[in-house]
Protein backbone atom coordinates (compact mmCIF):
# COMPACT_ATOMS: atom_id res chain seq x y z
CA UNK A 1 -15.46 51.27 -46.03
CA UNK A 2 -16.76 47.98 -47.26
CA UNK A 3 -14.35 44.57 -48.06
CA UNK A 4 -14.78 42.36 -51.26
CA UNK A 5 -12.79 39.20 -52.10
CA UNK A 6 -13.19 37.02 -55.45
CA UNK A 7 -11.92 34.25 -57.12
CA UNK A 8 -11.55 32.81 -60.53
CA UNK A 9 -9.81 29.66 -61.23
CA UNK A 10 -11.08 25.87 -61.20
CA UNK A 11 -14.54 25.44 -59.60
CA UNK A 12 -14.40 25.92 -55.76
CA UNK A 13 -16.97 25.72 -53.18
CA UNK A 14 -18.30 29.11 -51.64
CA UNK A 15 -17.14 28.19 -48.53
CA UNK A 16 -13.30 28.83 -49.39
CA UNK A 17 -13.81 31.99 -49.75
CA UNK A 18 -16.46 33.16 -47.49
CA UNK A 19 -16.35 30.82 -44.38
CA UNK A 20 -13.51 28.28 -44.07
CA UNK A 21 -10.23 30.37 -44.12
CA UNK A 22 -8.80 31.90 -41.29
CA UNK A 23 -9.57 35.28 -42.41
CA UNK A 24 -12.45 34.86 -44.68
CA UNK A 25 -14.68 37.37 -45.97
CA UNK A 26 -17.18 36.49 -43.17
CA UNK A 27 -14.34 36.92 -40.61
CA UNK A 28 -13.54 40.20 -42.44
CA UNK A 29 -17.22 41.65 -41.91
CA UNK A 30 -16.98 40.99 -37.88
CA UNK A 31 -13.68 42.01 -37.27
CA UNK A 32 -11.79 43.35 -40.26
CA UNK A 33 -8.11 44.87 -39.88
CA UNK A 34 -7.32 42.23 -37.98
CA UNK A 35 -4.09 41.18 -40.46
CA UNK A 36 -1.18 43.29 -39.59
CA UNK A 37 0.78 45.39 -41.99
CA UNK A 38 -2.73 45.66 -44.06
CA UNK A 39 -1.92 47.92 -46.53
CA UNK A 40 1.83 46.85 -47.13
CA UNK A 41 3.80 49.77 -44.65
CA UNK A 42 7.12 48.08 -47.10
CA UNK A 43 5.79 48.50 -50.54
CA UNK A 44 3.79 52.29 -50.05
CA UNK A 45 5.15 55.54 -48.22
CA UNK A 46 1.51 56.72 -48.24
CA UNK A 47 0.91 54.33 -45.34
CA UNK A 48 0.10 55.52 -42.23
CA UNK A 49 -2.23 53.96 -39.22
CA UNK A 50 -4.68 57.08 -38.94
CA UNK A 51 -5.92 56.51 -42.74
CA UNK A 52 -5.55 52.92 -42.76
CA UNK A 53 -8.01 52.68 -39.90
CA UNK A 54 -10.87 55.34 -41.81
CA UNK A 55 -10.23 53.46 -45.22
CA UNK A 56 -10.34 50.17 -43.56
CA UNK A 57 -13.37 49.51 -41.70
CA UNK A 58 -13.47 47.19 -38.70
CA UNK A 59 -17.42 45.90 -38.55
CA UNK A 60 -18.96 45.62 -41.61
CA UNK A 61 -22.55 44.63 -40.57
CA UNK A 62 -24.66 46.00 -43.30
CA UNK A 63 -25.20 43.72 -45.82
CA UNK A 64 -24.07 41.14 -47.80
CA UNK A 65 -23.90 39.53 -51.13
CA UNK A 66 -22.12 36.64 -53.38
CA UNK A 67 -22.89 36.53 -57.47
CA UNK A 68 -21.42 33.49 -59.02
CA UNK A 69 -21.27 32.04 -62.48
CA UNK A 70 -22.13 28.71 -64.29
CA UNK A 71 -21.82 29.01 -67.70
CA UNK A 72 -23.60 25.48 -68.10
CA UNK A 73 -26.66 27.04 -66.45
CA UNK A 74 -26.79 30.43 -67.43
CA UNK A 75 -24.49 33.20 -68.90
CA UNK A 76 -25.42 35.36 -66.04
CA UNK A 77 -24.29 35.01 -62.50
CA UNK A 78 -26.85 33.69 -59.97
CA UNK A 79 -27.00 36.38 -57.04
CA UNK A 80 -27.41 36.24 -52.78
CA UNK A 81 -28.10 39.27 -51.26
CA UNK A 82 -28.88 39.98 -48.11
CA UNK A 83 -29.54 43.13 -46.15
CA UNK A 84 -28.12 42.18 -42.38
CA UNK A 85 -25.03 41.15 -41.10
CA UNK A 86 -23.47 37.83 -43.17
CA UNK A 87 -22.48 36.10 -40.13
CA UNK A 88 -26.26 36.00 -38.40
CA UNK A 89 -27.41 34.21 -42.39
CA UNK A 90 -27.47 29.91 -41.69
CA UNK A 91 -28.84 29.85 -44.93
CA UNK A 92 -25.67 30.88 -46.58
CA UNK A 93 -23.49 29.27 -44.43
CA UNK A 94 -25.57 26.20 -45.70
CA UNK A 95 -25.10 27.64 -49.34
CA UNK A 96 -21.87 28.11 -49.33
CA UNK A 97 -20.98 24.35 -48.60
CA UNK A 98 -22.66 23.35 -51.54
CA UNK A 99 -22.19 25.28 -54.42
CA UNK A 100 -19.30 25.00 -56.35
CA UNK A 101 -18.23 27.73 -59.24
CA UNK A 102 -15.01 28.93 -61.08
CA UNK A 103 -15.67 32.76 -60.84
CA UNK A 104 -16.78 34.05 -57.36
CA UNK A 105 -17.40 38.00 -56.12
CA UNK A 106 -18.80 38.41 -52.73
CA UNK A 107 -18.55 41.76 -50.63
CA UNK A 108 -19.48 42.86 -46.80
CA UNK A 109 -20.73 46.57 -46.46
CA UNK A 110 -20.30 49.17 -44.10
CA UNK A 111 -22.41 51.81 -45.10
CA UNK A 112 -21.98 55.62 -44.52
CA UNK A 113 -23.30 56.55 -41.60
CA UNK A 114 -24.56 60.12 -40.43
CA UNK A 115 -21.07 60.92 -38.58
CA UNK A 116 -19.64 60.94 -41.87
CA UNK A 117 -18.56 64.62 -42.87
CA UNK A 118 -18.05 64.17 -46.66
CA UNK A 119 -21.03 61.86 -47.34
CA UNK A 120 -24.85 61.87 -45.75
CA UNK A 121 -26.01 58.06 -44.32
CA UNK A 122 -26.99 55.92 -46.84
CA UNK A 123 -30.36 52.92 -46.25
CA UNK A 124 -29.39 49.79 -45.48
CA UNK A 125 -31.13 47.88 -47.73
CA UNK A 126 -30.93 44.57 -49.99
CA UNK A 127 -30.90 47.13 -53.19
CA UNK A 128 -27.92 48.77 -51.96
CA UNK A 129 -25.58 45.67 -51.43
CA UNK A 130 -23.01 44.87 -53.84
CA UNK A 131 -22.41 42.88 -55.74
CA UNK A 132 -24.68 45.08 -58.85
CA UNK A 133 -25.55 42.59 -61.79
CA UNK A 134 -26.80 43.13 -65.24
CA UNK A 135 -27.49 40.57 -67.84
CA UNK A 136 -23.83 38.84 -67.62
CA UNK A 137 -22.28 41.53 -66.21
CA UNK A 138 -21.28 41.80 -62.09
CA UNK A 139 -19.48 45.09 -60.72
CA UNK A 140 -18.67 45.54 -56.53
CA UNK A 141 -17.22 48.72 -55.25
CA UNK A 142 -15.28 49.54 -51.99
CA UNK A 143 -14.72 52.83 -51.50
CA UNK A 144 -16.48 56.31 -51.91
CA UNK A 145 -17.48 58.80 -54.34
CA UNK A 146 -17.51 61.97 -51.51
CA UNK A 147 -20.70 64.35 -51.25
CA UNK A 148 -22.11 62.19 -53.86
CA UNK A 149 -25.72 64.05 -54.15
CA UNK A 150 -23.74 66.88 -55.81
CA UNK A 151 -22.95 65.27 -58.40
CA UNK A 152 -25.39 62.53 -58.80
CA UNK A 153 -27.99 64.33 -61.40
CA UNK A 154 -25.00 65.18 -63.47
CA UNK A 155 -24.21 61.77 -63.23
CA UNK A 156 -27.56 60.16 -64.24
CA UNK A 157 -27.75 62.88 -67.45
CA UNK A 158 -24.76 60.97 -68.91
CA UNK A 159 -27.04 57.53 -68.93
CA UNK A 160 -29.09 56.27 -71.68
CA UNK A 161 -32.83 55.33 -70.36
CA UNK A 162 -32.32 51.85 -70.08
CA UNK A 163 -29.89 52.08 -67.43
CA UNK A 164 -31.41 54.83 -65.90
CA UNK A 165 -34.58 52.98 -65.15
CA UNK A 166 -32.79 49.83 -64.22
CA UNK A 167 -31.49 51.92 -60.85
CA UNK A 168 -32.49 50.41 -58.14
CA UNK A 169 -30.52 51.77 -54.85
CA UNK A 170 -29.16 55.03 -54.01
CA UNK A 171 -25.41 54.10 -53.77
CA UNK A 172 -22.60 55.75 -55.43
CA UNK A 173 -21.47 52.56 -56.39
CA UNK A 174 -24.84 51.43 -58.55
CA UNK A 175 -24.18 54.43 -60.21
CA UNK A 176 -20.91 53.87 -60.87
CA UNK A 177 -21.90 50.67 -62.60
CA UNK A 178 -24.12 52.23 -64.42
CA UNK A 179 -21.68 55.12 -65.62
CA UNK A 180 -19.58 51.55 -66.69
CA UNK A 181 -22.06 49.88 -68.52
CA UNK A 182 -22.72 53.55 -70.72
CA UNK A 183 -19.61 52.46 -72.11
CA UNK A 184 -20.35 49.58 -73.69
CA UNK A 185 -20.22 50.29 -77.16
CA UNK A 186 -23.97 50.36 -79.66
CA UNK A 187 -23.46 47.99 -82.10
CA UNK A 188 -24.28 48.55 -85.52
CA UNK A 189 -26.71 45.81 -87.10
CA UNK A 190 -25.76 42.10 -87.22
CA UNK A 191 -23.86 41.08 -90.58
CA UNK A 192 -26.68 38.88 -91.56
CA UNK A 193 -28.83 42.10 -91.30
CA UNK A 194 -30.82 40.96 -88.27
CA UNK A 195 -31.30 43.40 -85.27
CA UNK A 196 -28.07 44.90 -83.65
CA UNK A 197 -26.42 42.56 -80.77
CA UNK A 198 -27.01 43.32 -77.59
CA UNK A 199 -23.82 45.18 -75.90
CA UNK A 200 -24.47 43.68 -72.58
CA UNK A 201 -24.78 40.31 -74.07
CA UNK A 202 -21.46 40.50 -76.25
CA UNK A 203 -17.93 38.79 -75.46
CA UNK A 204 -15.51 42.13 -75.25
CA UNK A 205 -11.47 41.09 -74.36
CA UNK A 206 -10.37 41.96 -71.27
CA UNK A 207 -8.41 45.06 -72.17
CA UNK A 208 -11.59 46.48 -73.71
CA UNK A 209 -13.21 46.21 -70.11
CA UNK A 210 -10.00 47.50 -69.08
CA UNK A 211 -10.42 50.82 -71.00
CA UNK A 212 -13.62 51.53 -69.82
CA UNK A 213 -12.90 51.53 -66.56
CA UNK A 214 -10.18 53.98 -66.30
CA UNK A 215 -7.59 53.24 -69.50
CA UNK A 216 -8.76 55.57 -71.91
CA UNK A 217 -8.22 59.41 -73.27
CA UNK A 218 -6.69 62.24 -71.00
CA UNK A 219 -9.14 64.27 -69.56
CA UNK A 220 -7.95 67.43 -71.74
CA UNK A 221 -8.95 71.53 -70.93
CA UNK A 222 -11.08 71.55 -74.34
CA UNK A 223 -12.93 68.36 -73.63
CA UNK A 224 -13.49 69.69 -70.05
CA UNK A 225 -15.37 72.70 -70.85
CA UNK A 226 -17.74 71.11 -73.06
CA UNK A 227 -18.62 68.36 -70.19
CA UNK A 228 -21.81 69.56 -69.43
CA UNK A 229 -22.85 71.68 -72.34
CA UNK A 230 -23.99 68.74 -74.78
CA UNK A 231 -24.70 65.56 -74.21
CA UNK A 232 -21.08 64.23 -73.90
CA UNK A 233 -20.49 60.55 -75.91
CA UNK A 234 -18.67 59.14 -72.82
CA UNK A 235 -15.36 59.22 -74.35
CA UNK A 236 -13.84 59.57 -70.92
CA UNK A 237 -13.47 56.20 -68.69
CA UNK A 238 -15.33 55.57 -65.88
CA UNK A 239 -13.34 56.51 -63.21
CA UNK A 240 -11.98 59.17 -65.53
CA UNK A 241 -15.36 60.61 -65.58
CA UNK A 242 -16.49 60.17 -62.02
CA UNK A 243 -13.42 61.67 -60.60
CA UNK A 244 -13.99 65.28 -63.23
CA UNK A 245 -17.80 65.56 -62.22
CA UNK A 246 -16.38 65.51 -58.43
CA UNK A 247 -14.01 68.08 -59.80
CA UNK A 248 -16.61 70.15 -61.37
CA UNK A 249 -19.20 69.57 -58.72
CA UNK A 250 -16.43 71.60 -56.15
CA UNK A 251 -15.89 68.47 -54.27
CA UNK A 252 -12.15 68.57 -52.83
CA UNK A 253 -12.13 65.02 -50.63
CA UNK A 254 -10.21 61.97 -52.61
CA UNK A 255 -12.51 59.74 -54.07
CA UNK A 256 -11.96 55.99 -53.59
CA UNK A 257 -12.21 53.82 -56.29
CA UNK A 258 -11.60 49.77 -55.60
CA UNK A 259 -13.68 48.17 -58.22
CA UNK A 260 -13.72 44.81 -59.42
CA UNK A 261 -15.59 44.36 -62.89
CA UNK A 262 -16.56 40.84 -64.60
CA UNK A 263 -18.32 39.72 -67.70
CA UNK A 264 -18.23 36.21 -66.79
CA UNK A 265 -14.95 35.31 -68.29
CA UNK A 266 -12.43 38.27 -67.35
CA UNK A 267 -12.06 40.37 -64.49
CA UNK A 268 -10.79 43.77 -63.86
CA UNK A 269 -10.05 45.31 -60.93
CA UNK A 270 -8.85 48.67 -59.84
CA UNK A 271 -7.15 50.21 -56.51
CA UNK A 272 -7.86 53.74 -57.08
CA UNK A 273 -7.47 57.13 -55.08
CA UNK A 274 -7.63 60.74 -56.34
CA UNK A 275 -5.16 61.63 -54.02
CA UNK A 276 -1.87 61.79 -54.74
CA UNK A 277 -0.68 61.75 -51.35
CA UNK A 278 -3.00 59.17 -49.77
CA UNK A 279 -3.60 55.13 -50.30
CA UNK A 280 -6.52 53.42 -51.64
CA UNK A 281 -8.00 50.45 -49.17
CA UNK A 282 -5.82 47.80 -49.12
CA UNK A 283 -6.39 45.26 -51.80
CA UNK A 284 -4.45 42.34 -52.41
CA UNK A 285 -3.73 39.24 -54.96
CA UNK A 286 -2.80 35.85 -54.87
CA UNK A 287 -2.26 33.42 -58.09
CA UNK A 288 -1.75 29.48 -58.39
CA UNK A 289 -2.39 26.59 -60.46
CA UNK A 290 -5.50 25.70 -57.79
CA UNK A 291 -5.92 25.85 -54.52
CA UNK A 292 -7.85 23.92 -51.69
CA UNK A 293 -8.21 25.20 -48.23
CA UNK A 294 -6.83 23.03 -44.99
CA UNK A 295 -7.19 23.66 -41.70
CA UNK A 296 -8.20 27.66 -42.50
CA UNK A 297 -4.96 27.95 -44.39
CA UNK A 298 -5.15 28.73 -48.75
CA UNK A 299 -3.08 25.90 -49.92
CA UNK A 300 -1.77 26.12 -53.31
CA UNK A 301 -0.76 23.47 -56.34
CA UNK A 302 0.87 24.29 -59.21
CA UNK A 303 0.04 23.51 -62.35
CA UNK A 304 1.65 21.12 -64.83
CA UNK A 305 3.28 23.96 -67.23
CA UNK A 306 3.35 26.41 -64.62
CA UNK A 307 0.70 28.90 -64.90
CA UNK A 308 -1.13 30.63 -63.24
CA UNK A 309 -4.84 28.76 -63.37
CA UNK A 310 -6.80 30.30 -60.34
CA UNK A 311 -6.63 33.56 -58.60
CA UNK A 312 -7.53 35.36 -55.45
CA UNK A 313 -8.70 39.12 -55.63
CA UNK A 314 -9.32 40.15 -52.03
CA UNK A 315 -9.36 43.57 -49.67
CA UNK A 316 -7.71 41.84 -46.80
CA UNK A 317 -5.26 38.68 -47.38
CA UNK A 318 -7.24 35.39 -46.89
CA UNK A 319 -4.46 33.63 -45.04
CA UNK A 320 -1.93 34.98 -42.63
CA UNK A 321 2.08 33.96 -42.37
CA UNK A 322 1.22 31.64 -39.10
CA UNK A 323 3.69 34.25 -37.31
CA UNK A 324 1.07 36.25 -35.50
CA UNK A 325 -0.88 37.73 -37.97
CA UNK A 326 0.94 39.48 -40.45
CA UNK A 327 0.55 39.55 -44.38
CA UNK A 328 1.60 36.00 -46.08
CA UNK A 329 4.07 36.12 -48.65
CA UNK A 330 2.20 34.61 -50.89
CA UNK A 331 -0.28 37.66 -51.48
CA UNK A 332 0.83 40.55 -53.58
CA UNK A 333 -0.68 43.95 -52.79
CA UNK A 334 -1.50 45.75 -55.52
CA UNK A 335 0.17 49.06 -56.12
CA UNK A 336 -2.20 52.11 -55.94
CA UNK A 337 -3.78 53.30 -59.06
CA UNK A 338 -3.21 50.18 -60.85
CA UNK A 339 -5.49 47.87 -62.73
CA UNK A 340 -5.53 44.13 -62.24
CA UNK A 341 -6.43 42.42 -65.33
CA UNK A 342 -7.06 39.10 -65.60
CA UNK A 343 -8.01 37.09 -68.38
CA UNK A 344 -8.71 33.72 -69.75
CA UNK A 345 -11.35 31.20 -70.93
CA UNK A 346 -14.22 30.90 -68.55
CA UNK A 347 -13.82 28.08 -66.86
CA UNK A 348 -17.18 26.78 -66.09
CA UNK A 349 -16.68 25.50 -69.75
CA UNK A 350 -13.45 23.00 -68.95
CA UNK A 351 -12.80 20.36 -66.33
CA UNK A 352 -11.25 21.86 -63.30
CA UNK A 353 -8.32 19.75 -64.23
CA UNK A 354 -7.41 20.91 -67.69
CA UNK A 355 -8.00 24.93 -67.57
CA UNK A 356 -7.15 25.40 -71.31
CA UNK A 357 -5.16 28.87 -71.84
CA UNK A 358 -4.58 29.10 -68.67
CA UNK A 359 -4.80 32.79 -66.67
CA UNK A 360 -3.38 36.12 -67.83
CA UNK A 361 -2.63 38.82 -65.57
CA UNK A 362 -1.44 42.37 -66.55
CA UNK A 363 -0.97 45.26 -63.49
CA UNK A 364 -1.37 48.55 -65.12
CA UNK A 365 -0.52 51.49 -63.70
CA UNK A 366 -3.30 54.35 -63.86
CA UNK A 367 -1.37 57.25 -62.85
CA UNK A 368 -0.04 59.29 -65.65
CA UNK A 369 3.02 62.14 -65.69
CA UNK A 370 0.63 64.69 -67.47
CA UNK A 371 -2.94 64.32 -67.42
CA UNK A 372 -3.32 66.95 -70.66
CA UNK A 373 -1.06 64.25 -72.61
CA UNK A 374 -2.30 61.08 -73.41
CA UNK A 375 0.64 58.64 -72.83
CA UNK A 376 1.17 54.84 -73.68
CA UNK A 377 -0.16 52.46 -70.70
CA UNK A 378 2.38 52.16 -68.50
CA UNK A 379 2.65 48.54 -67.85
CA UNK A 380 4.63 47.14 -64.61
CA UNK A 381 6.78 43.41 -64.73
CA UNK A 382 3.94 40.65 -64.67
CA UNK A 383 2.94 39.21 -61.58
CA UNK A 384 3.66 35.73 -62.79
């Protein structure tokens, strides 16, 4: 599997997240699994080392990327991809000392190689490294969609032509964006009788994003057997849908969904597995009111009232407890099948001092008692 990290809070340079701590992304892509009770052996039964080492990846040597946004530039994120290993790149070590930004997704790939028994290799190639932009929108995935060419045409028949043609890779994971950004909704024309708004150019709130990911109807019998016999309207989420094509497709292997999801201002982020009875990757989160980093260790200030003004979205834990190297306290992992959604202004827009609303986040829980009922969102005690 792959590892992604991100951060949105007051401006920060690159370089806290991708060289400087002791475990940064960078460090994650030569030697990941390195931090000791990764996926949280305390907090999930499903642990256990055999799957923790296949879902964790140790070298992830096959590509790179970092999208960040500055909303006093552009409403879309500027993009670095590259398609060999991070930590051979001077250029970006170079980069990353001197750009600063408030919202940060970067992500180290291990792609599927030919031992694989569920998946063929994929290329390694700068079109198949995450992060996946369009217009303002950024999407990275770790995971995999297993025996993905089996379901792939059915896959591409659910996209309107526009994102068809904007494929550009061969990843399940472009795809998967794609599949997202089908659910943006087609606006009707502007009040003042202009042309329609462009979806992927419209502000959505965060629980809207949230929805189309995986919060959305129950996959029901009726709607089931009508999947593939019209052209369906998407009413199903994205992971929703993904996860019933594998179904219909014959595919029995989990599929593993960690997907983080921005627009620019909010970020959603899923740790997903179709499995009942195995884990996702590990995937963790830390909040504070900023945070600088000394001596490779996250340090964190609080804010005046506080709340929570910056957070850290990563696969493995940035920082480490100083005992050896096991999990700080100060990251939370989060629960499998939940959502992480965070919202707030974007704060490009504010002095890194005054953050105005401050940071919401909301864990909800994607696993539902009866898949042919659609229940309430189960919501778990907020993070903060």
């Amino acid at each position: 599997m792959c590892r992604f990290a991100l951060y949105i809070g007051p401006p920060i340079k690159l370089e806290d997240l991708l060289t400087l701590p002791e475990n940064s992304l960078i460090a994650q892509s030569r030697c990941g699994g390195n931090v000791s009770n990764l996926l949280g052996v305390e907090q999930s039964e499903l642990w256990c080392e055999g799957l923790n080492a296949k879902l964790n990846e140790r070298v992830n040597g096959d590509g790179f990327g970092v999208a960040w946004y500055d909303r006093r530039v552009a409403s879309e994120p500027c993009l670095f991809k590259l398609a060999w290993p991070a930590w051979h790149d001077r250029n970006l070590f170079d980069l990353a000392k001197f750009v600063n930004s408030g919202l940060i997704l970067a992500h180290v790939r291990a792609a599927t190689s030919s031992a694989s028994r569920v998946q063929g290799p994929t290329p390694v190639s700068e079109q198949n490294c995450h992060p996946f932009r369009y217009r303002r929108w950024t999407f990275m995935h770790n995971g995999m969609v297993p025996c993905f060419s089996r379901l792939r045409r059915r896959l591409r028949s659910l996209l309107p032509d526009k994102l068809y043609e904007g494929l550009e890779g061969t990843t399940d994971s472009e795809h998967l964006f794609a599949l997202f950004l089908a659910q943006l909704p087609m606006p009707d024309a502007a009040a003042d009788g202009g042309p329609p708004l462009d979806p992927y150019e419209a502000q959505y709130p965060a629980e809207r994003i949230a929805e189309w990911l995986h919060v959305r109807l129950a996959i029901s019998a009726e709607f089931g057997a009508q999947f593939f016999r019209r052209r369906p309207s998407l009413s199903q989420a994205t992971i929703q849908t993904i996860v019933l094509l594998a179904d219909e497709a014959g595919v029995t292997a989990a599929c593993s969904l960690n997907i983080a999801v921005s627009d620019g201002t909010h970020v959603v982020v899923s740790r997903y597995r179709s499995s009942v009875r195995q884990d996702p990757p590990s995937l963790y989160f830390r909040v504070g009111g900023s945070f600088a980093c000394e001596g490779g260790k996250l340090v964190a200030s609080a804010a005046a009232d506080g709340k929570p003004r910056a957070v850290f979205v990563c696969s493995e834990p940035l920082s480490t407890t100083g005992r050896g190297s096991a999990v700080d306290d100060e990251w939370t992992l989060i629960p499998k099948d939940h959502l992480l959604v965070i919202s707030g202004r974007s704060v490009d827009e504010v002095p890194a001092s005054s953050v105005a609303g401050g940071i919401s986040l909301r864990p909800i829980s994607l696993r539902r008692p009866n898949p042919a009922v659609s229940p309430e969102v189960h919501r778990m005690r907020s993070a903060t």
